[in-house]
Every structure is written in structure tokens, then in C-alpha cells.
Protein backbone atom coordinates (compact mmCIF):
# COMPACT_ATOMS: atom_id res chain seq x y z
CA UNK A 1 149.97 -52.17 65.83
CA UNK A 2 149.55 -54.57 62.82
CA UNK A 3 148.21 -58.31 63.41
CA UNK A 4 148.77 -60.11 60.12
CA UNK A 5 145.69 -63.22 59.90
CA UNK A 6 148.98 -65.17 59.22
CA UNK A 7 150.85 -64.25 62.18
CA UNK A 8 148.10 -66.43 64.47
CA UNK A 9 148.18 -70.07 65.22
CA UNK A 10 145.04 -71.65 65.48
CA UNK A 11 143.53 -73.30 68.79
CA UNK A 12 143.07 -76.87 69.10
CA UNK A 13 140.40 -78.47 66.67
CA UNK A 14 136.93 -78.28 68.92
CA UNK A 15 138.25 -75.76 71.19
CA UNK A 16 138.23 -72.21 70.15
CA UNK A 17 137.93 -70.29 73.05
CA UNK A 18 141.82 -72.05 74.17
CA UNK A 19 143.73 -68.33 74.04
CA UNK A 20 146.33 -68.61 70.76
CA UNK A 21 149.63 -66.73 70.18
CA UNK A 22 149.67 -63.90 67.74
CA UNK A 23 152.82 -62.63 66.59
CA UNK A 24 152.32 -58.96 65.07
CA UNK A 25 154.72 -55.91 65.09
CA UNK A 26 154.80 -52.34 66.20
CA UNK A 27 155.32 -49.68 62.91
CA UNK A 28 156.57 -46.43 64.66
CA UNK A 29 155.95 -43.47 63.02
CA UNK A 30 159.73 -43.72 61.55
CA UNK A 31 158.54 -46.48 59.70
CA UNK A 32 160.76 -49.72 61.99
CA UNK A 33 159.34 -52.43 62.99
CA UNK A 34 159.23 -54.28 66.28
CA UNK A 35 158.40 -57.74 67.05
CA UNK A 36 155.27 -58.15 69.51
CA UNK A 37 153.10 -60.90 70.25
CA UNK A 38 149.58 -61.29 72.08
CA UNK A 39 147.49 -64.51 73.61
CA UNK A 40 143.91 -63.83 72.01
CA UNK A 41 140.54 -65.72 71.86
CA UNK A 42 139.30 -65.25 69.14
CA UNK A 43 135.82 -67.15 67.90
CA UNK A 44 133.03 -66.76 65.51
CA UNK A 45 130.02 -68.37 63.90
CA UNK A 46 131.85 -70.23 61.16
CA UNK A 47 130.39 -72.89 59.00
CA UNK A 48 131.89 -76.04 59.71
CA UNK A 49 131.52 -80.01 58.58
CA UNK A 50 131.30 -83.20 60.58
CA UNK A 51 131.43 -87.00 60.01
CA UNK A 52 127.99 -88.50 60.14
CA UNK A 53 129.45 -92.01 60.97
CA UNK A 54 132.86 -93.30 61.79
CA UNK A 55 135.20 -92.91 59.10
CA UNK A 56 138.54 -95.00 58.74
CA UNK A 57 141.84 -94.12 57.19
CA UNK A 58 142.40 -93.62 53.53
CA UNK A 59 138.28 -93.71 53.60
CA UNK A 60 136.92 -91.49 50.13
CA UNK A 61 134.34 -89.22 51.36
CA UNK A 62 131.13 -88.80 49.70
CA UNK A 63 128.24 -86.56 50.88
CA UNK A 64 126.45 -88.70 52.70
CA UNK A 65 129.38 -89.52 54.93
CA UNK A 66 129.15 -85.63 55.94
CA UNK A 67 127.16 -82.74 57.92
CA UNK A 68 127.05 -79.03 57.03
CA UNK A 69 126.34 -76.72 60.62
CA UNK A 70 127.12 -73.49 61.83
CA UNK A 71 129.31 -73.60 64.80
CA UNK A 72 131.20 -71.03 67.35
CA UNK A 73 134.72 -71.70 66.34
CA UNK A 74 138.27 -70.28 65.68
CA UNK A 75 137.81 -68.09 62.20
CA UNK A 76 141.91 -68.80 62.55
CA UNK A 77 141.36 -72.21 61.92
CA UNK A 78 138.67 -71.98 58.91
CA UNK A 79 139.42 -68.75 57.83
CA UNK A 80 136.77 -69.53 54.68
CA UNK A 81 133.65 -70.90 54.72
CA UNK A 82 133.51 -75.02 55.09
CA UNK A 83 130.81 -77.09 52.87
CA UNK A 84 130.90 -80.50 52.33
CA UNK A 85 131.60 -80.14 48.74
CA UNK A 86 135.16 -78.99 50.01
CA UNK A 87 135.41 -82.10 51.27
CA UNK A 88 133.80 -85.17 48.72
CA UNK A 89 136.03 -87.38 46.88
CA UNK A 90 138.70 -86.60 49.12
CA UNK A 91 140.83 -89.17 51.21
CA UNK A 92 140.97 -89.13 55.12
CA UNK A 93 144.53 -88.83 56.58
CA UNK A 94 143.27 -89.98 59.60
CA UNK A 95 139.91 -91.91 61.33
CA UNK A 96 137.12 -90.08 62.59
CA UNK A 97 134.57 -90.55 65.10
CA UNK A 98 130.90 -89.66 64.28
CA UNK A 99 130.49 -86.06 65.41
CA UNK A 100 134.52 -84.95 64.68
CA UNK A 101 134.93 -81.98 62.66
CA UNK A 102 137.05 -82.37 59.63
CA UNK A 103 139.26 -79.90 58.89
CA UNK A 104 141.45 -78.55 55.69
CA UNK A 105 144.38 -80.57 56.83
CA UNK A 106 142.68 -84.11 57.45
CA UNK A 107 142.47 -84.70 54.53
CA UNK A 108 143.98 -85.19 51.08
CA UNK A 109 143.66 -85.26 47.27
CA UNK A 110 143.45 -88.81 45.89
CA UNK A 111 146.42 -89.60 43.38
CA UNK A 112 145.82 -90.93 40.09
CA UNK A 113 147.32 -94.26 41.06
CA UNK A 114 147.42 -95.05 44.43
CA UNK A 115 149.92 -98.26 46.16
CA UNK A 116 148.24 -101.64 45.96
CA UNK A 117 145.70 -100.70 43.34
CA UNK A 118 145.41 -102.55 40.10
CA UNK A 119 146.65 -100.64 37.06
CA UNK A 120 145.88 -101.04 33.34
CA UNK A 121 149.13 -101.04 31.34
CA UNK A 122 149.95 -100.52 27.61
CA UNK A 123 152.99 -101.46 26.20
CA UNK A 124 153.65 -100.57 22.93
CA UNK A 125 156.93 -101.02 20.45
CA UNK A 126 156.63 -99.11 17.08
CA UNK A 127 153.13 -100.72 15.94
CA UNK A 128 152.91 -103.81 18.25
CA UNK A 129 150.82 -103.25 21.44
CA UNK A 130 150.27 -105.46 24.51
CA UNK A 131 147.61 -104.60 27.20
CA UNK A 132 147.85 -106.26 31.08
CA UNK A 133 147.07 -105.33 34.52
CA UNK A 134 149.22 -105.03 36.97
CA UNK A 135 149.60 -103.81 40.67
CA UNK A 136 150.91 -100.59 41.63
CA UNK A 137 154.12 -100.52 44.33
CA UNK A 138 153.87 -96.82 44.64
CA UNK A 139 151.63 -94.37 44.13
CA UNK A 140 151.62 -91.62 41.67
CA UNK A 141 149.75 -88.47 38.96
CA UNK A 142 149.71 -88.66 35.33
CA UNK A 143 153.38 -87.61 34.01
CA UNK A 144 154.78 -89.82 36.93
CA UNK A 145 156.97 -92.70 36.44
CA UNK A 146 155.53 -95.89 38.83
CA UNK A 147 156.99 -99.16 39.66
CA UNK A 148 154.43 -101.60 39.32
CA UNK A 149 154.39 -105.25 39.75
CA UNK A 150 153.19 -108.16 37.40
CA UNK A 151 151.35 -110.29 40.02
CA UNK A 152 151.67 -113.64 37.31
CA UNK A 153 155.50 -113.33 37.22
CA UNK A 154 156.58 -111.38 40.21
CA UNK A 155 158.57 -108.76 37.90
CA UNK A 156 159.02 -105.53 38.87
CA UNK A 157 158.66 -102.63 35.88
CA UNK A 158 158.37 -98.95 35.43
CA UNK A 159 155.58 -97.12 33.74
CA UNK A 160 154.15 -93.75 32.85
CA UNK A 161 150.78 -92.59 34.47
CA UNK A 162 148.72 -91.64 31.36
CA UNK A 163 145.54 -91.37 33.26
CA UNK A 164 143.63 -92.55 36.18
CA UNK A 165 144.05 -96.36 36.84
CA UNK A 166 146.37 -96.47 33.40
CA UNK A 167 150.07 -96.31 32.97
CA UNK A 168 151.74 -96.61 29.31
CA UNK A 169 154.85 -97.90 28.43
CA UNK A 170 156.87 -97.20 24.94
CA UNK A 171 159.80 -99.71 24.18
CA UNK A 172 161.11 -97.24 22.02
CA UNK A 173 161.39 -94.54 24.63
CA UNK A 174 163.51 -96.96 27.31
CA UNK A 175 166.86 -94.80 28.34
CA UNK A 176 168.86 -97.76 29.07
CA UNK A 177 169.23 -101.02 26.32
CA UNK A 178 169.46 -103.61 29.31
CA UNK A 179 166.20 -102.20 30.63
CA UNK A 180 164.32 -102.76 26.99
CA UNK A 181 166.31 -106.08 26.87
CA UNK A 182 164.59 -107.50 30.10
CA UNK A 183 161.13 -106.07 29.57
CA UNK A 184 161.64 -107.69 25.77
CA UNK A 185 162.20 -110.77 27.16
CA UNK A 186 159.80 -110.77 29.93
CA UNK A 187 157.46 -110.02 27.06
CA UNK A 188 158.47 -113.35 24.91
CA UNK A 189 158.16 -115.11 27.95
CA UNK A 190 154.44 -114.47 28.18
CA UNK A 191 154.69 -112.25 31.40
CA UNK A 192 155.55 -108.95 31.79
């Protein structure tokens, strides 16, 4: 009998001793396989980390927002060890309660531009070089191209992320002449 770790779903978040499916095989001694499967319970003392307060959406975690414990739980569901380092600086998919375990997939990475936030952009044209800020429409890592919006002149543009917060544009790099024309003239016109 072989039970792969991977072959197991894990019980529902806060209830570990619901039974789970586990799909393994049978190896006979000719080597074939044969599909099997098995309802287990399987729980542990497994380190685990909780909001401390109520937590909204999109909320950045920081430590004090979280609580290290041990806990019986499914080992399926954290198969390594939680701390709340896994967890700081990262964004919640979801809202918590105070009390709510947060798990691996609750949460995610923060991009290097998120939607809505305000964006420092460089434009530059052989040596000339023009600095504004500008609002991002979509979100995105450095080596991303993001439409961003000038919020003076309502114009819509495209930009590289260079870094967090900063996108970069290069006149001189634009694929398409009509493109260069309008940002050009946007430019002159005193709003990009």
C-alpha cells in the first residue's frame, strides 16, 4: 500500500478530526499499480497562527496583527511548521475574525504596483527627462507593462515597473510612432 502526502485532501480549516479522502495505490509484487482510496482522520500538534483582531480584505499583515500557538490540527493542511513571519507583509485574500486561523492560501504576495495606488513615473527621450505621478489602472511586478492614468488630464498611458511604486517610460523605446506621437503631444500640452 503506498499513501502519497499528496494524494490527501485536507479537512475543513478548524476542523481536523472531519475524516478526508486519500487516494493511494496498491504495488503488487509484479510491480502494477491499482487505484485505492481511504477516509482517514488524521491530526497532530501543529503550530498554527491566528488573527489577534479583525482583519479586512487586501489588509497588510504585520506582527502585531498575529498569534503564534500550538494547536491539534490536520498536518494535511500545514504540512510545515506555521510562524507569523510566514505571514507579515503579506495581503489578506479574504476578512478575518479575531481568533480565525490563517492559512497558506489566505493570503497573498503584495505586487510591486498594486490598482488605485499612486505611481512615480519617469519619462525620458534621449537626454530630456520628465518626472509625474500618476495612478495605477492595473496592478503589476517590475518588468511589467501597466496602464496608468494621469489624474490632471484623464489620459490613459503605458509604463514599465522599474521598482516598487515607480514605472519608467523611454520615448525612444515606443513600438508604434502614433503611440510616441500622442504621449509627445500630451507632453507639450503640459499633461501626460
Amino acid at each position: 500500500l503506498e499513501f502519497d502526502l499528496s494524494g490527501a485532501g485536507p479537512p475543513p480549516l478548524g476542523r481536523p478530526d472531519s475524516p478526508t479522502l486519500w487516494n493511494g495505490q496498491l504495488r503488487t509484487a509484479d510491480g502494477e499499480l491499482y487505484p485505492i482510496w481511504a477516509r482517514a482522520r488524521v491530526t497532530a500538534s501543529v503550530p498554527v497562527v491566528r488573527a489577534v483582531v479583525t482583519l479586512s480584505r487586501d489588509h497588510k499583515l504585520t506582527e502585531a496583527d498575529l498569534d503564534a500557538s500550538e494547536q491539534v490540527e490536520s498536518p494535511i493542511r500545514f504540512p510545515m511548521p506555521q510562524s507569523k513571519k510566514m505571514y507579515v507583509a503579506k495581503l489578506l485574500k479574504i476578512a478575518v475574525q479575531p481568533g480565525a486561523i490563517i492559512a497558506p492560501e489566505m493570503v497573498r504576495t503584495p505586487l510591486d504596483i498594486e490598482r488605485g495606488s499612486v505611481v512615480r513615473v519617469e519619462v525620458r527621450s534621449g537626454f530630456a527627462s520628465l518626472q509625474l505621478e500618476a495612478r495605477a489602472e492595473t496592478s503589476g511586478n517590475v518588468g511589467d507593462t501597466i496602464t496608468l492614468l494621469n489624474p490632471s488630464s484623464a489620459m490613459r498611458f503605458h509604463a514599465f515597473v522599474v521598482a516598487p511604486g515607480r514605472a519608467h517610460i523611454d520615448l525612444s523605446d515606443l513600438s508604434t510612432l502614433s503611440e510616441a506621437s500622442r504621449l509627445a503631444v500630451s507632453i507639450k500640452g503640459g499633461a501626460l
